[in-house]
PDB file of N, CA and C in Angstrom:
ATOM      1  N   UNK A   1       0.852  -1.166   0.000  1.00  0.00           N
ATOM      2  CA  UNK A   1       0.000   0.000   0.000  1.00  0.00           C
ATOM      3  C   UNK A   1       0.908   1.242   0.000  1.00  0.00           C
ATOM      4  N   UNK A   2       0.340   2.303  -1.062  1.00  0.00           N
ATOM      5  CA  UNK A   2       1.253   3.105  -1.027  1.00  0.00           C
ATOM      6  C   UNK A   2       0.864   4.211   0.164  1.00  0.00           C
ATOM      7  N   UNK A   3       1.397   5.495   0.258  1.00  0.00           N
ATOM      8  CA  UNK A   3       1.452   6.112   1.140  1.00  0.00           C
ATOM      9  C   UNK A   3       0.129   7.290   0.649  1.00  0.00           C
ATOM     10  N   UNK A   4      -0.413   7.491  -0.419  1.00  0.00           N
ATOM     11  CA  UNK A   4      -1.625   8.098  -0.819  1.00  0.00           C
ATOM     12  C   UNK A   4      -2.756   7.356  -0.382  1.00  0.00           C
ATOM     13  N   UNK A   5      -2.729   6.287  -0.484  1.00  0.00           N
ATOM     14  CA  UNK A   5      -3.513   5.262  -0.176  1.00  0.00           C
ATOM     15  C   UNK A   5      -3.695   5.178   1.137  1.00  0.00           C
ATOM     16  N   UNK A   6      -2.820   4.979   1.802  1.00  0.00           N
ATOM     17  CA  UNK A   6      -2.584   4.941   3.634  1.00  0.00           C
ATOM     18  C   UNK A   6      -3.241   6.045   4.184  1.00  0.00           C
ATOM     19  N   UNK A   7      -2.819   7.240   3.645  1.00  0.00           N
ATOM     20  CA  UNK A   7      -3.015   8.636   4.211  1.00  0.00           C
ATOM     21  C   UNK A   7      -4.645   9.161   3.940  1.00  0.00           C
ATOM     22  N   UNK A   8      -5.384   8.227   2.440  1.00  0.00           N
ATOM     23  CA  UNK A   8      -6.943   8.328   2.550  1.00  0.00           C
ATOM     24  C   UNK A   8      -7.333   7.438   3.493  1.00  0.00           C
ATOM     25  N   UNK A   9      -7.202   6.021   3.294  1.00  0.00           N
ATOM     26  CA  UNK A   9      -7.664   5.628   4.584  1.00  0.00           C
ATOM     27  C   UNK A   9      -8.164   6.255   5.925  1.00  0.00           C
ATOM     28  N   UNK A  10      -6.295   6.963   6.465  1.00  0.00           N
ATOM     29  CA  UNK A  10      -6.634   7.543   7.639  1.00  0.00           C
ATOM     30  C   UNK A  10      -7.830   8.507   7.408  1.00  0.00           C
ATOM     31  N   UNK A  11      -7.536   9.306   6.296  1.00  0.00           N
ATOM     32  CA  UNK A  11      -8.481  10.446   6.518  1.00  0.00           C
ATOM     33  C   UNK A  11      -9.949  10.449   6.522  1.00  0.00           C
ATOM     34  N   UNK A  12     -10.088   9.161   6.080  1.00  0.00           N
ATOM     35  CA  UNK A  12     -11.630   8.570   5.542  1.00  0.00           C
ATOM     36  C   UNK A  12     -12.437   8.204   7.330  1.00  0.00           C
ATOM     37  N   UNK A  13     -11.540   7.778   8.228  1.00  0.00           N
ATOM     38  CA  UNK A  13     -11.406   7.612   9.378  1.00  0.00           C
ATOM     39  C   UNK A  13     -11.809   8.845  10.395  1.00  0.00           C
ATOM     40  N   UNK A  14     -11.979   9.976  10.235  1.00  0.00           N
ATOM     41  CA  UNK A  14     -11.788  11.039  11.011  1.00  0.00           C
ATOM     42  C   UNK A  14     -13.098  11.666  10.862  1.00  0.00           C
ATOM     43  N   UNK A  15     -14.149  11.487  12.117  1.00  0.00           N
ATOM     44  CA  UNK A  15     -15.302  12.195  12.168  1.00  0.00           C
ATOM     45  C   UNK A  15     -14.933  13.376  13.358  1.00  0.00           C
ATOM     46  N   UNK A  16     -15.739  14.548  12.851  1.00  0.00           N
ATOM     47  CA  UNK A  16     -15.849  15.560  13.874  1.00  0.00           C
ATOM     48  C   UNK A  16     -16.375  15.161  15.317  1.00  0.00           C
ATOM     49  N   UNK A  17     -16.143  15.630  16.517  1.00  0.00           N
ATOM     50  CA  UNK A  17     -16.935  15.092  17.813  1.00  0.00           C
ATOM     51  C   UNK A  17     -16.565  16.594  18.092  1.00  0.00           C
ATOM     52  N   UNK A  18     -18.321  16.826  18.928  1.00  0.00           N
ATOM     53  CA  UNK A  18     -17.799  18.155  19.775  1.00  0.00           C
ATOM     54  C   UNK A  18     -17.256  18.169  20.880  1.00  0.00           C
ATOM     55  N   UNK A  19     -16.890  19.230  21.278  1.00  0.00           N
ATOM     56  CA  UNK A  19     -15.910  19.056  22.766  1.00  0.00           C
ATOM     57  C   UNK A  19     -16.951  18.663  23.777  1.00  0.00           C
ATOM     58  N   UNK A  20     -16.292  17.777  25.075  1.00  0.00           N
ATOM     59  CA  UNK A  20     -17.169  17.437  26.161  1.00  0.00           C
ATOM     60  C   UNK A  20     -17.941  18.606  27.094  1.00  0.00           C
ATOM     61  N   UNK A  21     -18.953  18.584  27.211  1.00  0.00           N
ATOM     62  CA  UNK A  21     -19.816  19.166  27.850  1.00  0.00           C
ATOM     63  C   UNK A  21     -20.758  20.161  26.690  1.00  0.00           C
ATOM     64  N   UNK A  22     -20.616  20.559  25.163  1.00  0.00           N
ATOM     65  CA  UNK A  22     -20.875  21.103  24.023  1.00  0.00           C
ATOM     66  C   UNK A  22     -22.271  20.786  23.561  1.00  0.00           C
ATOM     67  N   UNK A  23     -22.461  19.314  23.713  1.00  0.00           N
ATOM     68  CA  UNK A  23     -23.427  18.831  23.098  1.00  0.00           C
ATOM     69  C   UNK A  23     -24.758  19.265  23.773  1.00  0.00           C
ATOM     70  N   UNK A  24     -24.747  19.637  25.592  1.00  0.00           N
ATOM     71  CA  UNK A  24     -26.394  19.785  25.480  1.00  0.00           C
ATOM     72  C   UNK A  24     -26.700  21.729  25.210  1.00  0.00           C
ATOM     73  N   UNK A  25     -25.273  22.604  25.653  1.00  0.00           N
ATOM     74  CA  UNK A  25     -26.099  23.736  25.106  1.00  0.00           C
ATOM     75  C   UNK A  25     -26.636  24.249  23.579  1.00  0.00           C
ATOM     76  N   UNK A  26     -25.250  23.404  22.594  1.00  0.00           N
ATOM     77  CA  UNK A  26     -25.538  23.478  21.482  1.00  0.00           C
ATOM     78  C   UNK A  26     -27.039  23.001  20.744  1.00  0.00           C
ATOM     79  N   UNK A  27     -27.770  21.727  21.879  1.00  0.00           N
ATOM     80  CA  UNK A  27     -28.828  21.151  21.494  1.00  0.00           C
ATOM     81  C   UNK A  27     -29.757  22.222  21.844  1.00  0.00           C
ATOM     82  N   UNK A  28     -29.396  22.817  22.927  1.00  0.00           N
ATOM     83  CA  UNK A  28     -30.776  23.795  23.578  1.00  0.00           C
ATOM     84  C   UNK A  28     -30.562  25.445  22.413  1.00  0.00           C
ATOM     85  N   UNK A  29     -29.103  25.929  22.363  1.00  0.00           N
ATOM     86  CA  UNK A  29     -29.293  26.507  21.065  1.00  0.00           C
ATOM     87  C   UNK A  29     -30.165  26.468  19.429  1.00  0.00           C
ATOM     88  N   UNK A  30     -29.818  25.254  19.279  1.00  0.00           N
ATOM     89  CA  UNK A  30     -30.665  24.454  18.526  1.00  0.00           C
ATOM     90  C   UNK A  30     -32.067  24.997  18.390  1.00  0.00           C
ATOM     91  N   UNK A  31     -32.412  24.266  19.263  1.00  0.00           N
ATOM     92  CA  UNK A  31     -33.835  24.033  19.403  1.00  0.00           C
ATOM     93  C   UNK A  31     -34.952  25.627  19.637  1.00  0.00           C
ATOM     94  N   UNK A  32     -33.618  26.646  20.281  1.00  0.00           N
ATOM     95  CA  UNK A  32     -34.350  28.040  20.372  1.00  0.00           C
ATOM     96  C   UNK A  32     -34.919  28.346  19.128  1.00  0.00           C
ATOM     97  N   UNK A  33     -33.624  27.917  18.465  1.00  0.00           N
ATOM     98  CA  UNK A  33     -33.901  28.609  16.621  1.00  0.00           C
ATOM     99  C   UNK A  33     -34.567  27.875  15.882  1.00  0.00           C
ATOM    100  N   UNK A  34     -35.015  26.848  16.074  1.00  0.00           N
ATOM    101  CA  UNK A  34     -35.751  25.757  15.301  1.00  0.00           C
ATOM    102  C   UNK A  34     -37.531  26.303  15.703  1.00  0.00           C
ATOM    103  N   UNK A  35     -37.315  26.452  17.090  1.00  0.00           N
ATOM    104  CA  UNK A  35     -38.860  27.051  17.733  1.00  0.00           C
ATOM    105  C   UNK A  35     -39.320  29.076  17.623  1.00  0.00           C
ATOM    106  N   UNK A  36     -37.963  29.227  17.175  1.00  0.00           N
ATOM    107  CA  UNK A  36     -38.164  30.667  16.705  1.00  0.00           C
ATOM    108  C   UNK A  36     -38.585  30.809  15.035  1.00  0.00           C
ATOM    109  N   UNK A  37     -37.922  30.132  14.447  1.00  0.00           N
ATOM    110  CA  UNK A  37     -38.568  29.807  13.105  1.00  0.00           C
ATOM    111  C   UNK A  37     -39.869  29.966  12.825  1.00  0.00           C
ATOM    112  N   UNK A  38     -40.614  28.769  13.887  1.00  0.00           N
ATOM    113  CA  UNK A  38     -41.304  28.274  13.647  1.00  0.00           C
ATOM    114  C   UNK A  38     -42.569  29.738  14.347  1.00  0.00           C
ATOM    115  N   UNK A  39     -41.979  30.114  15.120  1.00  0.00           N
ATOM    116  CA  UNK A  39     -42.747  30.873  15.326  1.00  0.00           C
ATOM    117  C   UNK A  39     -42.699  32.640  14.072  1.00  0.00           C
ATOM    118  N   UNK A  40     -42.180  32.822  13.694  1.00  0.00           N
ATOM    119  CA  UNK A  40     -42.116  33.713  12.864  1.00  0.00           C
ATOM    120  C   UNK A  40     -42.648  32.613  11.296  1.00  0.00           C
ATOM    121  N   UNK A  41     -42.877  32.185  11.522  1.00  0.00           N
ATOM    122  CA  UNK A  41     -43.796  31.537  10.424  1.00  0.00           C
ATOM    123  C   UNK A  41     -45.362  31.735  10.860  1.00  0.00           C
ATOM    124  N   UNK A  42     -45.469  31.701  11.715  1.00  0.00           N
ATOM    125  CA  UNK A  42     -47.205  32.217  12.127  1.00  0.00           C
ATOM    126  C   UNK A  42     -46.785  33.258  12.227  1.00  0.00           C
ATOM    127  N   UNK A  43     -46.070  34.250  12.528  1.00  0.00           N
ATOM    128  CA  UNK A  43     -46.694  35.784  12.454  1.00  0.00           C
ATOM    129  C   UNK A  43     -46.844  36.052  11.148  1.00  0.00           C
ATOM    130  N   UNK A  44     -45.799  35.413   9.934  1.00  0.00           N
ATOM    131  CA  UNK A  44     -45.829  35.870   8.562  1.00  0.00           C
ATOM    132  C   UNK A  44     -46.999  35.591   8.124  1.00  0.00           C
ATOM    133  N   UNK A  45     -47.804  34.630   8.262  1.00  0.00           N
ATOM    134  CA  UNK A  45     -49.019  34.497   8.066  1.00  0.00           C
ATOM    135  C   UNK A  45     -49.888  35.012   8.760  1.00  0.00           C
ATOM    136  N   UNK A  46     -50.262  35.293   9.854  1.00  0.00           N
ATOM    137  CA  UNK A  46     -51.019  36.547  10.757  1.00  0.00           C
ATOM    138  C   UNK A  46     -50.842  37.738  10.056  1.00  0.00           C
ATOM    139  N   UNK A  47     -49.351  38.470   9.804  1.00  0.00           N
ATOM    140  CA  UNK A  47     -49.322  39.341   9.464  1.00  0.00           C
ATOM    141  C   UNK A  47     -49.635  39.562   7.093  1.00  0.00           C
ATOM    142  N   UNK A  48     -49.333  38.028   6.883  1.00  0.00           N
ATOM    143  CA  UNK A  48     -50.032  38.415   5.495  1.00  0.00           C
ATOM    144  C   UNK A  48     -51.574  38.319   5.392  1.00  0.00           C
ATOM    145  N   UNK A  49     -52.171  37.740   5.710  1.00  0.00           N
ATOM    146  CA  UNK A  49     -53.703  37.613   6.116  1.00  0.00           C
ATOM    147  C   UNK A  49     -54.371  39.205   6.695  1.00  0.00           C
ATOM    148  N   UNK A  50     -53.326  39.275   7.405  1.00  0.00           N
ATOM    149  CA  UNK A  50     -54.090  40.695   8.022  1.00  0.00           C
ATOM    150  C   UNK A  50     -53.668  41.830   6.407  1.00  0.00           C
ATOM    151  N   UNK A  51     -52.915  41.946   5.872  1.00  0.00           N
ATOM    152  CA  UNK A  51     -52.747  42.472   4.530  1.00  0.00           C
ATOM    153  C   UNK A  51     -53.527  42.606   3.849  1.00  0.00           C
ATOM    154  N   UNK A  52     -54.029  40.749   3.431  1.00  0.00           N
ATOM    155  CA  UNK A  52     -55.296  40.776   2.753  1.00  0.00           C
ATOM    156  C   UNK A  52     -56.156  41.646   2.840  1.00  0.00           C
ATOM    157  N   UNK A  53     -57.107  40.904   4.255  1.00  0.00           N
ATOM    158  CA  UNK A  53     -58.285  42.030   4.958  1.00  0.00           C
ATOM    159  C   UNK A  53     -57.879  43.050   4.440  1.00  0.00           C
ATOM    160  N   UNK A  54     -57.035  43.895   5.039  1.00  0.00           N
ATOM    161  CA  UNK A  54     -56.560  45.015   5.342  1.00  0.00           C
ATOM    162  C   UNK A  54     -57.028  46.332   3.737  1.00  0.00           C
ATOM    163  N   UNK A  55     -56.568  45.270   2.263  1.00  0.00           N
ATOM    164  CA  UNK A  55     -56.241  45.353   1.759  1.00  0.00           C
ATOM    165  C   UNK A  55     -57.931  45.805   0.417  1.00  0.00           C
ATOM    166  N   UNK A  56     -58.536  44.524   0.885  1.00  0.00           N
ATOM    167  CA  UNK A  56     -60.105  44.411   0.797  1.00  0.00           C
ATOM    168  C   UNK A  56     -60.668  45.370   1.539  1.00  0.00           C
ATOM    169  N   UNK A  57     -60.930  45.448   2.362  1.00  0.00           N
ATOM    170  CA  UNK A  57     -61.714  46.714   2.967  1.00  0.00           C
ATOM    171  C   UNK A  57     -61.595  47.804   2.814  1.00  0.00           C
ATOM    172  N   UNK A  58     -60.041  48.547   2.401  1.00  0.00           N
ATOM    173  CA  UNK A  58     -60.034  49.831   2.340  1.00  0.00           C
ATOM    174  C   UNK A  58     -59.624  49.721   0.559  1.00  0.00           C
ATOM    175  N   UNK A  59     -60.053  48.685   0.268  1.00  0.00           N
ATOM    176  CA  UNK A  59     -59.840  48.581  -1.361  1.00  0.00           C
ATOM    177  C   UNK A  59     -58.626  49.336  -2.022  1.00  0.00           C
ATOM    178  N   UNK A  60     -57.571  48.702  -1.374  1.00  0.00           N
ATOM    179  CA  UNK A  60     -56.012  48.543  -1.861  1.00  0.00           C
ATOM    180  C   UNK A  60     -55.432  47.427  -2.442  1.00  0.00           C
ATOM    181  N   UNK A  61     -55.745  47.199  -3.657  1.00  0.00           N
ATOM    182  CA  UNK A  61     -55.423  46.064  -4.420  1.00  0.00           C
ATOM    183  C   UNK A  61     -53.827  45.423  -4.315  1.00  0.00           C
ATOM    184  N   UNK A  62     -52.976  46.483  -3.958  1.00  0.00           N
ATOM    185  CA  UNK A  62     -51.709  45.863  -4.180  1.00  0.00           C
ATOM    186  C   UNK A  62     -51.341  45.581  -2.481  1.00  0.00           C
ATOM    187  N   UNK A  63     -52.172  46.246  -2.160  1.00  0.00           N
ATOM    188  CA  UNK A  63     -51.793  44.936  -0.436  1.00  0.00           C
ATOM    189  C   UNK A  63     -52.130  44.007  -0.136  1.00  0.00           C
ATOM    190  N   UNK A  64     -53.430  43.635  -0.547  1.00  0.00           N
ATOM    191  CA  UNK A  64     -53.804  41.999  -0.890  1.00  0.00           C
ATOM    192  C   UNK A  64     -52.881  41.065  -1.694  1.00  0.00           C
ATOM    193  N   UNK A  65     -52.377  41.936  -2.987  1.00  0.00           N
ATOM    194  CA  UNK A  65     -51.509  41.213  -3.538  1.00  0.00           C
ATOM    195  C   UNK A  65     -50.373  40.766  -2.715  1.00  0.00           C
ATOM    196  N   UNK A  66     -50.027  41.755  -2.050  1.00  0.00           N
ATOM    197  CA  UNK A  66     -48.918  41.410  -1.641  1.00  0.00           C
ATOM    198  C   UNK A  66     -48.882  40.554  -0.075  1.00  0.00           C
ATOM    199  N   UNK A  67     -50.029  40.615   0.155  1.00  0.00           N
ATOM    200  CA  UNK A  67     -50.251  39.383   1.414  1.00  0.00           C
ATOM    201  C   UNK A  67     -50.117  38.258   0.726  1.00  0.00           C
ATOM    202  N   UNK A  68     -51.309  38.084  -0.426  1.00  0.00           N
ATOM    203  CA  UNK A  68     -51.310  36.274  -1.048  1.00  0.00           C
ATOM    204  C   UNK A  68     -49.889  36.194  -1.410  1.00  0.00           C
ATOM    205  N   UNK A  69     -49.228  37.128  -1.750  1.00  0.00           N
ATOM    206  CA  UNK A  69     -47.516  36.578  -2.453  1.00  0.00           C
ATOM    207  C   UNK A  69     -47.099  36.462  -0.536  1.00  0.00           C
ATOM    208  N   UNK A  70     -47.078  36.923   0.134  1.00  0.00           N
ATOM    209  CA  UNK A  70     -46.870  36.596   1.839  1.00  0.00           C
ATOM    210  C   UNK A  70     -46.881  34.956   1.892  1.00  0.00           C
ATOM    211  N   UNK A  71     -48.013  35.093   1.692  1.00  0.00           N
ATOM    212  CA  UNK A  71     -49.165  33.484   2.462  1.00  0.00           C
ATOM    213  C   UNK A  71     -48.459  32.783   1.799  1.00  0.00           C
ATOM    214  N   UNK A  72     -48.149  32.743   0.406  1.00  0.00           N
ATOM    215  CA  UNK A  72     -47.234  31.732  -0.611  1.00  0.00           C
ATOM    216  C   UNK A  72     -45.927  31.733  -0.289  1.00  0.00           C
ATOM    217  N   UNK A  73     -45.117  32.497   0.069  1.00  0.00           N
ATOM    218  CA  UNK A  73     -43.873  32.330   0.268  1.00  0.00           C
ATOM    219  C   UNK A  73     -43.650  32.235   1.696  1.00  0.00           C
ATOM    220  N   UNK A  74     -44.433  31.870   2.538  1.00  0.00           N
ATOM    221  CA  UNK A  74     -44.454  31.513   4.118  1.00  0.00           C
ATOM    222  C   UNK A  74     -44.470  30.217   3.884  1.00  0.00           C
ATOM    223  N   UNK A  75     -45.432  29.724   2.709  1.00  0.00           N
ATOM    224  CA  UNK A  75     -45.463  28.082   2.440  1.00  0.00           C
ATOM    225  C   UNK A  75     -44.366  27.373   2.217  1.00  0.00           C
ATOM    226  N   UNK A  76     -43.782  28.116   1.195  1.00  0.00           N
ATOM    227  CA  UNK A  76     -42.585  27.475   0.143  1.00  0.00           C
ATOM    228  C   UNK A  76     -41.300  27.592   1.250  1.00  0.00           C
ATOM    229  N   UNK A  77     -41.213  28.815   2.033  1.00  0.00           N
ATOM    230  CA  UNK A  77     -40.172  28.600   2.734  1.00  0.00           C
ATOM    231  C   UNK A  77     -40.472  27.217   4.259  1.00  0.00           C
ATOM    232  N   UNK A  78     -41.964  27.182   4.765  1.00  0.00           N
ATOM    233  CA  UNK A  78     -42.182  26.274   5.409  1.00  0.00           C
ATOM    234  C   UNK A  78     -42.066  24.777   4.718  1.00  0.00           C
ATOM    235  N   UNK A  79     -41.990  24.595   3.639  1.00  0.00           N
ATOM    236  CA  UNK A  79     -42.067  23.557   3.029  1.00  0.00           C
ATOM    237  C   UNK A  79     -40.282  23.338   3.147  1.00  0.00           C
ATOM    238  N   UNK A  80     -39.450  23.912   2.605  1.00  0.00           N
ATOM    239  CA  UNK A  80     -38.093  24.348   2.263  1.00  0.00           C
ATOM    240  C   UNK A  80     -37.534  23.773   4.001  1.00  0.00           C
ATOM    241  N   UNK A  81     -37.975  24.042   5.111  1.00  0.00           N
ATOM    242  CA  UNK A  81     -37.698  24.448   6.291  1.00  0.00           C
ATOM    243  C   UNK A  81     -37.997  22.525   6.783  1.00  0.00           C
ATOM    244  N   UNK A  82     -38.773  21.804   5.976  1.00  0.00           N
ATOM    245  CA  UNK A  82     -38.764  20.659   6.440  1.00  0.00           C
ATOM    246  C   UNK A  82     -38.122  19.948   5.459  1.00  0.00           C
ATOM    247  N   UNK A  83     -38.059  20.155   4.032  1.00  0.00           N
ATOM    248  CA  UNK A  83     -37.542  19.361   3.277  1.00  0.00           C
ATOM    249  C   UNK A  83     -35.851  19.390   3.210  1.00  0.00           C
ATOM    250  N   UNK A  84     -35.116  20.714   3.414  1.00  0.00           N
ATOM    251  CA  UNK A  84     -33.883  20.903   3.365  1.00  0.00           C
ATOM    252  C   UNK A  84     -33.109  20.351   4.412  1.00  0.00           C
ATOM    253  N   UNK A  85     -33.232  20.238   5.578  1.00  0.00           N
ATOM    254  CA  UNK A  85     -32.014  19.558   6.693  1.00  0.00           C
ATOM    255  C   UNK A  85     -32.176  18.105   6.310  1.00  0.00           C
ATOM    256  N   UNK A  86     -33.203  17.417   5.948  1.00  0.00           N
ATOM    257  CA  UNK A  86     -32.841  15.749   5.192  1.00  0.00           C
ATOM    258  C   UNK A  86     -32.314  16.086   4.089  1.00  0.00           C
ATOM    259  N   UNK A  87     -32.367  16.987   3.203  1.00  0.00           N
ATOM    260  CA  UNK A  87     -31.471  16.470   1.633  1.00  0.00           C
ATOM    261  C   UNK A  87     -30.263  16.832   2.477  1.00  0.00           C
ATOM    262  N   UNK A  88     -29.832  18.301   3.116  1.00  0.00           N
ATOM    263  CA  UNK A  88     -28.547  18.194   3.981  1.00  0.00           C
ATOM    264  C   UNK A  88     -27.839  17.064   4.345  1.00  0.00           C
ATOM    265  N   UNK A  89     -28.436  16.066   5.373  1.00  0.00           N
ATOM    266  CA  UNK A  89     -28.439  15.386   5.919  1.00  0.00           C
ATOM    267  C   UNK A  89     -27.922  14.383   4.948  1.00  0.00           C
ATOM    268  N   UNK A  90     -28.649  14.075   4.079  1.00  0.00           N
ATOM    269  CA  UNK A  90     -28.567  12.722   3.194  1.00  0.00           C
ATOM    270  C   UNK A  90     -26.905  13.075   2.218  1.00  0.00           C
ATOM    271  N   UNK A  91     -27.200  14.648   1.770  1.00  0.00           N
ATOM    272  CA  UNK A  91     -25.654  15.053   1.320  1.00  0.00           C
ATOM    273  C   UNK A  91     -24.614  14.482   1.863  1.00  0.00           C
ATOM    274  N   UNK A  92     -24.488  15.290   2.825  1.00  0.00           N
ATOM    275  CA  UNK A  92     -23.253  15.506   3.743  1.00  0.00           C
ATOM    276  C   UNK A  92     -22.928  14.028   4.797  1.00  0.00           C
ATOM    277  N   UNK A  93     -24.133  13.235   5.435  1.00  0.00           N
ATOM    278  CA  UNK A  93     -24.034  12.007   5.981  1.00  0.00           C
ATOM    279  C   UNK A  93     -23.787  12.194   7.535  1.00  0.00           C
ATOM    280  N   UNK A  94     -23.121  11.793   8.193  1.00  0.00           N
ATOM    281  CA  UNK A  94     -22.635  12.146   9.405  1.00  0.00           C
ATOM    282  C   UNK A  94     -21.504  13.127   9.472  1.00  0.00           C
ATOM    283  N   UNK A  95     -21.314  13.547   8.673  1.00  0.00           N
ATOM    284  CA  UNK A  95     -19.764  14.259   8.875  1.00  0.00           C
ATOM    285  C   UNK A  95     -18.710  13.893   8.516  1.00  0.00           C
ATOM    286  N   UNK A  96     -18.447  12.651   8.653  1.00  0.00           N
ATOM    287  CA  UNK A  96     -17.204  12.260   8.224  1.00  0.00           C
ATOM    288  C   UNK A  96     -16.418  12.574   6.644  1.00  0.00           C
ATOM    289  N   UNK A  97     -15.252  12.037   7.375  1.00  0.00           N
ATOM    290  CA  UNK A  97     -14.267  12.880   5.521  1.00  0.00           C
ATOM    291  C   UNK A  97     -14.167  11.564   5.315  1.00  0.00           C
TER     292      UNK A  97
END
């Protein structure tokens, strides 16, 4: 075996680990921003909905418009927001090189 060969091996070998004690604030970090997301996804929709109305009643056509383009791109990014960390995931694998 040559020494290119040896030296992928090793490297094929080498997963990231976080430092000891890392793993539960990083999880509770985590999870702030995962539940903050999620919450600024209902206001974007509270707040495009209220557009609509808003928009209808005092018969302002381009604020309605621009709520339904709201309501739609609250979707696509909520959709995006569950579908993207698995293709991530499936990319990248555990980490390892």
């Amino acid at each position: 075996m040559d020494v290119m060969t040896a030296t992928t091996v090793m490297a094929a070998q080498v997963c990231p680990k976080a430092p000891p004690g890392a793993v539960g604030p990083t999880n509770e970090i985590t999870s702030y921003v995962l539940w903050g997301v999620i919450v600024l996804f209902g206001l974007g929709i509270i707040i495009a909905i209220g557009a609509i109305i808003a928009g209808r009643v005092f018969s302002l056509p381009h604020a309605s418009k621009v709520g339904v383009i709201s309501v739609v791109v609250v979707f696509a990014c909520a959709i995006a927001y569950l579908v993207l960390p698995g293709m991530l995931n499936g990319i990248l694998g555990k980490g390892c090189i």
